[in-house]
Protein backbone atom coordinates (compact mmCIF):
# COMPACT_ATOMS: atom_id res chain seq x y z
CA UNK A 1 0.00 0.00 0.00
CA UNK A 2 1.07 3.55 -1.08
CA UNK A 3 0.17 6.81 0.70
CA UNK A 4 1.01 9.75 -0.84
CA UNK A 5 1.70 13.17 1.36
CA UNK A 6 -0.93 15.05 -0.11
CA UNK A 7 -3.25 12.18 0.00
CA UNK A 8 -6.91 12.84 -0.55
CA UNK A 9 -9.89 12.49 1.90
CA UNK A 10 -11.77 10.33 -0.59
CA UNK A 11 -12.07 6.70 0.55
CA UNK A 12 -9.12 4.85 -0.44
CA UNK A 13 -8.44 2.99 -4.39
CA UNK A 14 -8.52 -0.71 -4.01
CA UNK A 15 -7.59 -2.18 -7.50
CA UNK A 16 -7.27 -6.06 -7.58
CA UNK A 17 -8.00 -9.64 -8.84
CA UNK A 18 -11.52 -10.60 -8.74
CA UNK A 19 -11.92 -14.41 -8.17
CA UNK A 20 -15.71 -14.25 -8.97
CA UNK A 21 -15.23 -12.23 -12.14
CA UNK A 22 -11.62 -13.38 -13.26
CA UNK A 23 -10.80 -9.49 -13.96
CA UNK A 24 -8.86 -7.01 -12.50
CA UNK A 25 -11.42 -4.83 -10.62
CA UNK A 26 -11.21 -1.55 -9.01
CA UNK A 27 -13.42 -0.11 -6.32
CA UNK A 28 -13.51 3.52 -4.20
CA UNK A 29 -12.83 6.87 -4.82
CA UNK A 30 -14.58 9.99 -5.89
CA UNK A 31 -15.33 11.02 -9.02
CA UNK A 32 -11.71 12.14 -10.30
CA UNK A 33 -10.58 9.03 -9.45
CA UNK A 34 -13.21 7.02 -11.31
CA UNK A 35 -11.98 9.53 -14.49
CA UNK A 36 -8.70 8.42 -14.12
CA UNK A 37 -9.43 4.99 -14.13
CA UNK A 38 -11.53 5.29 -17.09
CA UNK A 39 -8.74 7.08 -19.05
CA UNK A 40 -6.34 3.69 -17.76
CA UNK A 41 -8.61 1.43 -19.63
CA UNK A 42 -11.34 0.74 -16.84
CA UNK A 43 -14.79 0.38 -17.59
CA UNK A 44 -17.34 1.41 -15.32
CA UNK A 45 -20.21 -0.36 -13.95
CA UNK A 46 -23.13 0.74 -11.48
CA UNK A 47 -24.81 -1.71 -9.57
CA UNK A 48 -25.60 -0.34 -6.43
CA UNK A 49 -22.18 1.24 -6.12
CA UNK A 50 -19.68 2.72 -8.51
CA UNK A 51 -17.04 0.03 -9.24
CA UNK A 52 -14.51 -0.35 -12.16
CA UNK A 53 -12.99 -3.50 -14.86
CA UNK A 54 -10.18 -3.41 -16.67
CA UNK A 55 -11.40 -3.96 -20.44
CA UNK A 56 -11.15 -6.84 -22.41
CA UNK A 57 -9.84 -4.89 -25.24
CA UNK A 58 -6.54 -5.16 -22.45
CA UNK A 59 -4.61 -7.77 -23.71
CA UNK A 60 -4.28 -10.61 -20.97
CA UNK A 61 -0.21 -9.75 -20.65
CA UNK A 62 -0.74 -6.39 -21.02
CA UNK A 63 -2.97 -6.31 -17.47
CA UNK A 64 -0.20 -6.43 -15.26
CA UNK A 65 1.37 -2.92 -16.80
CA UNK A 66 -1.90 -1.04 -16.95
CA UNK A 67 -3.14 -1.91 -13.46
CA UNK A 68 0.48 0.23 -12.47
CA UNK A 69 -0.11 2.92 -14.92
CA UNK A 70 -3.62 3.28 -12.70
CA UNK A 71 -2.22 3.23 -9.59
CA UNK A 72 0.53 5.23 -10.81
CA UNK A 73 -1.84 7.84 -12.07
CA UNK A 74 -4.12 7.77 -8.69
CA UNK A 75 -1.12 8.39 -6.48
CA UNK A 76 0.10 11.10 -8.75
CA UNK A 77 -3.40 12.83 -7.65
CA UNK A 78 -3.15 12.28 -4.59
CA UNK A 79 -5.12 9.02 -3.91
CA UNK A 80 -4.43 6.21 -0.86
CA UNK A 81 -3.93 3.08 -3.58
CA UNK A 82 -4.36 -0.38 -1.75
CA UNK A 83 -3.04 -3.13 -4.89
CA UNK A 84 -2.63 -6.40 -5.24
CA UNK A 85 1.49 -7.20 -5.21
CA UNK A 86 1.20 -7.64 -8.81
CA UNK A 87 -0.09 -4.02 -9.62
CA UNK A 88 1.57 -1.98 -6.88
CA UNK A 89 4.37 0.21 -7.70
CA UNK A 90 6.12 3.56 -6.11
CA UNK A 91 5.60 5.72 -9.06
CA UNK A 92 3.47 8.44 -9.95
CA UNK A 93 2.99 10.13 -13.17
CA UNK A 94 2.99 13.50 -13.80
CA UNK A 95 -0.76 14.52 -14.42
CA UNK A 96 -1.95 15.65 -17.77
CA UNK A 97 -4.26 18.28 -18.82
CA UNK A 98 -6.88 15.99 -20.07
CA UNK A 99 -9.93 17.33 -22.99
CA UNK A 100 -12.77 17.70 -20.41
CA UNK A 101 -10.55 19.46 -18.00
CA UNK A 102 -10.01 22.21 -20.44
CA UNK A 103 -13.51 22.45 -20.82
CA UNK A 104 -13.94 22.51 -17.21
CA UNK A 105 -11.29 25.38 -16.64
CA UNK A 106 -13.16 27.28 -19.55
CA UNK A 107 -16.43 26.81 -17.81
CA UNK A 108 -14.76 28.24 -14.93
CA UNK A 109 -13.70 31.00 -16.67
CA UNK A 110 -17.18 31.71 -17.73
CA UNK A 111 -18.03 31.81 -13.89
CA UNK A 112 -15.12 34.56 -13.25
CA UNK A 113 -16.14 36.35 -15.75
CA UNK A 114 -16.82 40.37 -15.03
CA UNK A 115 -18.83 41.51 -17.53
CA UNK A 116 -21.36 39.61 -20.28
CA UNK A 117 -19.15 40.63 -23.08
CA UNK A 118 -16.27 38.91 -21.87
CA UNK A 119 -18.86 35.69 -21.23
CA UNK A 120 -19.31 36.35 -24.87
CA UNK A 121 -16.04 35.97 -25.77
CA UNK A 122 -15.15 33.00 -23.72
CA UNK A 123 -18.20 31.28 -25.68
CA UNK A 124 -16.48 31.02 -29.21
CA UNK A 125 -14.79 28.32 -28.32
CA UNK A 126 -17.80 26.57 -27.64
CA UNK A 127 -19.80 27.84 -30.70
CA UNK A 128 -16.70 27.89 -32.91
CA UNK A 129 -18.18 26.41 -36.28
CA UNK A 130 -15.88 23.03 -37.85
CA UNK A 131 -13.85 23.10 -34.81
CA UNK A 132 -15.39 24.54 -31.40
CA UNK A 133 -16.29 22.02 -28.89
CA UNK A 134 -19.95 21.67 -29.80
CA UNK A 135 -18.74 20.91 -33.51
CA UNK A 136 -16.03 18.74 -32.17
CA UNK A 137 -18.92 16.45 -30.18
CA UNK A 138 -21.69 16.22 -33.37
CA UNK A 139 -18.56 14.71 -35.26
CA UNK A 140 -18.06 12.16 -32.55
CA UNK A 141 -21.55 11.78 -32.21
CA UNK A 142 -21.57 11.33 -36.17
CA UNK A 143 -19.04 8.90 -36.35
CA UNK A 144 -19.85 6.56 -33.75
CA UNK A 145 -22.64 6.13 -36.04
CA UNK A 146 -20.45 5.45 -39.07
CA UNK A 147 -19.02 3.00 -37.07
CA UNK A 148 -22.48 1.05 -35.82
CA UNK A 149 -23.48 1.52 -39.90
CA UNK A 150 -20.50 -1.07 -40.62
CA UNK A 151 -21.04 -3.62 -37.65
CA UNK A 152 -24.05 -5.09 -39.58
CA UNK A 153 -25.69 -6.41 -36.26
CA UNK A 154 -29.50 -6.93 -36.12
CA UNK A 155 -29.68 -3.98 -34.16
CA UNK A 156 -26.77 -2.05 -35.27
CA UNK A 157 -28.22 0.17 -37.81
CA UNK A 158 -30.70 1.20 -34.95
CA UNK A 159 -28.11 2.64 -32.76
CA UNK A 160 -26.35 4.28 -35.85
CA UNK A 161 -30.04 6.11 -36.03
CA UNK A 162 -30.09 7.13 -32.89
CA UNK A 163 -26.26 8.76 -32.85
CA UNK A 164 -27.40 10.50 -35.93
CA UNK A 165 -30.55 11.68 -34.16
CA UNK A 166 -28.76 13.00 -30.67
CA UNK A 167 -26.50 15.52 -33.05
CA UNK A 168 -29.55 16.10 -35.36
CA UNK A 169 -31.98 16.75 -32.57
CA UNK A 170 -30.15 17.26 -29.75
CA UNK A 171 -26.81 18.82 -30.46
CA UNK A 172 -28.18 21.09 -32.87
CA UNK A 173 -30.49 22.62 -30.39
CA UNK A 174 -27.83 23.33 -27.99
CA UNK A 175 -25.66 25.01 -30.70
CA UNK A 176 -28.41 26.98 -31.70
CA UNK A 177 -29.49 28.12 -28.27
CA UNK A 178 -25.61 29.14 -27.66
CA UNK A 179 -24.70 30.58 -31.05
CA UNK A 180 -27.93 33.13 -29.56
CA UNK A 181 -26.98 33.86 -26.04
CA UNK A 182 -23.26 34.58 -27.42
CA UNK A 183 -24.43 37.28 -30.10
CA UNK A 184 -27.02 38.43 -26.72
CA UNK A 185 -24.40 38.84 -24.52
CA UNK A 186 -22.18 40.39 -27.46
CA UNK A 187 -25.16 43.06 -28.10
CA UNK A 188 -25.60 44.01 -24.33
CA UNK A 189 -22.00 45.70 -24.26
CA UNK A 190 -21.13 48.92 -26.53
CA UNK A 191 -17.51 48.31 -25.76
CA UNK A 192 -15.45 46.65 -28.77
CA UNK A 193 -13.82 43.91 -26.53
CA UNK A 194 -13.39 43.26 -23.00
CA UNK A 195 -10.34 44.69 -21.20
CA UNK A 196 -7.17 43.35 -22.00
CA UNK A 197 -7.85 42.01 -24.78
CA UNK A 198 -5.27 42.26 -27.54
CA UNK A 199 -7.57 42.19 -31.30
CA UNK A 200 -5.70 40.70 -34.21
CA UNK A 201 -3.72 43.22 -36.16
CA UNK A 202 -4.58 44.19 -38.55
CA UNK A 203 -2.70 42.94 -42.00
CA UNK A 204 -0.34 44.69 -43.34
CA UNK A 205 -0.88 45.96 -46.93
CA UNK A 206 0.55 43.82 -49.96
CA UNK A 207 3.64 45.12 -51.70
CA UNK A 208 2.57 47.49 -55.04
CA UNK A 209 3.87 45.61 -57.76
CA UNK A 210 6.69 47.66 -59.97
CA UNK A 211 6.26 48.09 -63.46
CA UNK A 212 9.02 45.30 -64.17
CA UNK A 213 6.07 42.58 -62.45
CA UNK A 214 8.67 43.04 -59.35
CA UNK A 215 7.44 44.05 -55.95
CA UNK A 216 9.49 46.86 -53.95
């Protein structure tokens, strides 16, 4: 057993060998540790309680080495990890600044936010068209049912209707809705950008050609 010096107040990380199941199971936590074990190839299950299994897309001598990479990762956040021999190691890894917590610091910065033009401007990367967050998640959304369209299960082409129908019907809603409150919030200020903001310069005139065809 490992305790970190800035260990957290969440119930300890048990990961382990499950005689019942035959897998690798992990149980406690909060909910940053359950993210962390879902980035280290755990799947979670509710029944009752939150509980974790390695997946079987884990190759069976592969196990070993990512049951350490989670406990690695837990103790690197801060986490009392109590592991089977097998899977118990002294290292940490550095954390990482994962997608959703750069989502989560930009929601934040929505909170901070002093005025509603500068929630305005925090918004475009949420209502960015091809590549903001919302487009981002309808092409996941989208290809997930790409995927389900070449399983060719009975019910397969069912589920690809359904992805296609949560960015049709649901996703495009919530763009819409945003793309609005980001021009309303845009409209409500008279100011051309919030303080300290530094606007793209403007570009700088092309050189006038000579009368050779040569520029000067």
């Amino acid at each position: 057993m490992n305790e970190p010096t800035n260990g957290r107040k969440a119930a300890p990380v048990t990961v382990a060998w499950d005689i019942d199941t035959g897998r690798i199971i992990a149980r406690g936590g909060d909910g940053l540790a359950h993210g962390i074990l879902e980035r280290t190839f755990f799947l979670r299950e509710v029944h009752g309680t939150t509980w974790h299994r390695m997946s079987p897309t884990v190759l069976p001598a592969d196990q070993a080495a990512v049951a350490q990479l989670a406990v690695a990762r837990l103790q690197a956040a801060g986490y009392r990890v109590e592991a089977d021999a097998e899977y118990a190691t002294e290292t940490t890894q550095d954390p990482y600044v994962t997608d959703g917590r750069s989502i989560a610091n930009l929601a934040a910065a929505i909170r901070d936010a002093a005025s509603p033009a500068e929630v305005s401007d925090r918004l475009e990367e949420v209502t960015a068209a091809h590549d903001g967050v919302l487009a981002a998640l309808d092409q996941l959304v989208r290809s997930l049912a790409a995927v389900y369209d070449g399983l060719g299960g009975p019910a397969d082409r069912h589920i690809a209707a359904r992805m296609r129908y949560l960015a049709e019907h649901r996703l495009g809603p919530i763009t819409a809705d945003l793309l609005h409150t980001r021009a309303e919030l845009a409209d409500r200020s008279t100011a051309p950008a919030r303080p300290g903001t530094s606007l793209p310069a403007a570009p700088s005139a092309a050189p006038a050609p000579t009368a050779s065809g040569r520029t000067r």
